[in-house]
Protein backbone atom coordinates (compact mmCIF):
# COMPACT_ATOMS: atom_id res chain seq x y z
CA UNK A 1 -83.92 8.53 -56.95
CA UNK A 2 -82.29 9.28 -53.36
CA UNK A 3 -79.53 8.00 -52.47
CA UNK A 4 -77.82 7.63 -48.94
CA UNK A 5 -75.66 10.28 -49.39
CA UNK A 6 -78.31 12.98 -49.75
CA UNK A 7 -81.06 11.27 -47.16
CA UNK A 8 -82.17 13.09 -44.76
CA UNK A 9 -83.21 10.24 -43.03
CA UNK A 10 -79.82 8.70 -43.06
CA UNK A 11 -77.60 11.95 -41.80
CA UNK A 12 -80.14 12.99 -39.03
CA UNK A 13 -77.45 15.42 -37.30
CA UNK A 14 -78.40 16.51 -33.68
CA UNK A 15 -82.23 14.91 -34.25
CA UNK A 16 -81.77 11.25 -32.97
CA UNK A 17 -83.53 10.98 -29.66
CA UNK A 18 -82.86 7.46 -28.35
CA UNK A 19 -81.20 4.82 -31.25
CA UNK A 20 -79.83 0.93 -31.39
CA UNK A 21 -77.66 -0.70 -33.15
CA UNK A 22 -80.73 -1.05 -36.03
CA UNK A 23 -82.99 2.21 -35.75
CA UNK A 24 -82.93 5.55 -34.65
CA UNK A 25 -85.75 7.44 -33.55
CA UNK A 26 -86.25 11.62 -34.12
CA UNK A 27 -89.37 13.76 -33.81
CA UNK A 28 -91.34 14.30 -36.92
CA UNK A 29 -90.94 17.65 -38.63
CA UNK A 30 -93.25 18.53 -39.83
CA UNK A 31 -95.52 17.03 -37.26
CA UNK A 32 -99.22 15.93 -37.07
CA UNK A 33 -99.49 16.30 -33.14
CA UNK A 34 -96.89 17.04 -30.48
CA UNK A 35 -95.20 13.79 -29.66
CA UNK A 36 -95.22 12.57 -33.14
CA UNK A 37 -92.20 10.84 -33.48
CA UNK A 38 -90.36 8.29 -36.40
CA UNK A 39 -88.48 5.31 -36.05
CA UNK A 40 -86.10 4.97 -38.87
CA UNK A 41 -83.69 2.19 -40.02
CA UNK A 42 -79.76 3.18 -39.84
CA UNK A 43 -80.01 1.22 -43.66
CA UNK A 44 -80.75 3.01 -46.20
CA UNK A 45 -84.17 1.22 -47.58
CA UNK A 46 -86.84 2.39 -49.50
CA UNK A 47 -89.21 -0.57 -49.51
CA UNK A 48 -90.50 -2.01 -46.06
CA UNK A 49 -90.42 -5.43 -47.33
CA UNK A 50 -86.54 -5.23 -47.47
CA UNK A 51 -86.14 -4.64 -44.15
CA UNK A 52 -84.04 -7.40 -43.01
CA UNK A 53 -86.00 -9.43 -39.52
CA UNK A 54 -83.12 -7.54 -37.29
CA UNK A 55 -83.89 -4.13 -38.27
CA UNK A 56 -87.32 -4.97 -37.81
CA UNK A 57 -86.82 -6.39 -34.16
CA UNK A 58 -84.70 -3.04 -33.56
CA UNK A 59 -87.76 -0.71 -35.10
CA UNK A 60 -90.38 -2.62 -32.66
CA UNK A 61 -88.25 -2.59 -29.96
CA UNK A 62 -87.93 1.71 -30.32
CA UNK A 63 -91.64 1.76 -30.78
CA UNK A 64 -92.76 -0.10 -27.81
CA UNK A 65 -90.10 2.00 -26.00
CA UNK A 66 -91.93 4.93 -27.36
CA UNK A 67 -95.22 3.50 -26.65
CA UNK A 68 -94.81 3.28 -22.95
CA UNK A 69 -93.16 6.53 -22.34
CA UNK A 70 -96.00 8.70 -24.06
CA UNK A 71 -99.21 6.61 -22.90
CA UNK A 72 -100.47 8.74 -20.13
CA UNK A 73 -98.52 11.75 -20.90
CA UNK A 74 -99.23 12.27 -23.88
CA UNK A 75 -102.32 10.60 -25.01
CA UNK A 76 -104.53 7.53 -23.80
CA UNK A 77 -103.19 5.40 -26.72
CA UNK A 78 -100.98 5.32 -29.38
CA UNK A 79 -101.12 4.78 -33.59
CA UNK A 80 -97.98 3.72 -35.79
CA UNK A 81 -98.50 3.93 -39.43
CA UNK A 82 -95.98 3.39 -42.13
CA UNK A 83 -96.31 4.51 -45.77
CA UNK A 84 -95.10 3.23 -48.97
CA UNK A 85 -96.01 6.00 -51.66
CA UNK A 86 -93.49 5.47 -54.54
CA UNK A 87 -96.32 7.43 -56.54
CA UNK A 88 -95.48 10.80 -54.66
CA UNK A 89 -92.03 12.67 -55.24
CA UNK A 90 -89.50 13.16 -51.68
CA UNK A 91 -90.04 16.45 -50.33
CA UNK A 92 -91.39 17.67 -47.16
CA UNK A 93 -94.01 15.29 -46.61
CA UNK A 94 -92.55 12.49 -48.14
CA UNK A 95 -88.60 11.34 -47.45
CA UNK A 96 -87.48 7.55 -49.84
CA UNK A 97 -86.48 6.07 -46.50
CA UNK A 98 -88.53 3.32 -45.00
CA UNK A 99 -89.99 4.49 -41.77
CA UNK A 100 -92.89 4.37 -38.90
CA UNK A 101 -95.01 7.23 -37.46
CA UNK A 102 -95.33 6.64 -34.06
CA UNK A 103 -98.16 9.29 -31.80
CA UNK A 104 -100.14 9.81 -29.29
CA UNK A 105 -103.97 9.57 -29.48
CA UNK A 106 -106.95 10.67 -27.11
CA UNK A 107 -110.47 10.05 -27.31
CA UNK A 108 -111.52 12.59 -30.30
CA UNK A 109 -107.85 13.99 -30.45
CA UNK A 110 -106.75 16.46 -32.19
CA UNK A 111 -106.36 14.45 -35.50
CA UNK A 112 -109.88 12.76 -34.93
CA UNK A 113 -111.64 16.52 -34.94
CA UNK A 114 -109.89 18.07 -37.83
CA UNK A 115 -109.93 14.39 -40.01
CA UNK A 116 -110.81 11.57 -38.88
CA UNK A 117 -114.24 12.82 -37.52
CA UNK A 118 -115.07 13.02 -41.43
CA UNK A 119 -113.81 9.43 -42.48
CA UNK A 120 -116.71 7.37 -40.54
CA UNK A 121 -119.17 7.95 -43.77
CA UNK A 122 -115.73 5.61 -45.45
CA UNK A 123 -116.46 2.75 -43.90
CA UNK A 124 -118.92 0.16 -45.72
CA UNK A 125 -119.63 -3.47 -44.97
CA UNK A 126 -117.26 -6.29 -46.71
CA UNK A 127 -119.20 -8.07 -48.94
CA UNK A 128 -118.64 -11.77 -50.00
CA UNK A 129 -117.58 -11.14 -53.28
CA UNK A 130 -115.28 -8.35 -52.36
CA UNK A 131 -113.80 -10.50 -49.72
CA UNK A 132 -113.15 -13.59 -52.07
CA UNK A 133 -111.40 -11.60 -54.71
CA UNK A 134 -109.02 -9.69 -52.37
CA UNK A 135 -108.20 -13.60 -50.46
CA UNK A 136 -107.42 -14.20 -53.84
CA UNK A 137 -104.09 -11.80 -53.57
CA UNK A 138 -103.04 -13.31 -50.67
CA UNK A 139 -102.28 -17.44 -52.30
């Protein structure tokens, strides 16, 4: 299990762009498209739902920064994804530290011809019964 001291995520050297006194951000390496960037709490957290509501308000704060420096520059739009995959082991795709993926995106971008071009055939209807059981999760 990572700890602090050997995060990468937590000692980012010379990679923080812009930061507050809750989050940092750096560019992603690897990367998915240029301008792919990662907003990261200074606290060491592995689960998203222990962020505390300040670090959150700093995170959001960094990615609507982000968001309106890059729309128009470098895409149309923008898509911020966070994972939570305790199922995969930290290496180079994966770092234990809570954090959001923040790029640009164009009308069929660069991600939507090599991937996402291939997901539409994903997509079914919601049916009744599959709606009722996953409301059930949720009281």
């Amino acid at each position: 299990m990572p700890t602090e001291a050997n995060c990468p995520f937590c000692h980012p050297k010379d990679r923080v762009l812009k930061e507050n006194d809750q989050a940092r951000v750096i560019l992603s390496n690897p990367r998915k498209v240029p301008g792919h960037f990662l907003v990261i709490p200074k606290r060491h957290v592995e689960k998203p739902w222990d962020l505390q509501p300040e670090e959150l308000q700093g995170i959001f704060e960094l990615i609507f920064f982000i968001e309106q420096r890059i729309i128009g520059k470098l895409g149309d739009g923008v898509d911020i994804k966070q994972n939570y995959r305790p199922f995969m082991k930290q290496g180079r795709l994966k770092v234990d530290h809570a954090h959001f993926h923040v790029y640009p995106r164009s009308w069929e971008d660069y991600l939507f011809q090599m991937s996402e071009k291939y997901e539409t055939d994903l997509f079914v209807d919601l049916d009744d019964l599959e709606r009722k059981e996953i409301e059930k999760l949720l009281k």
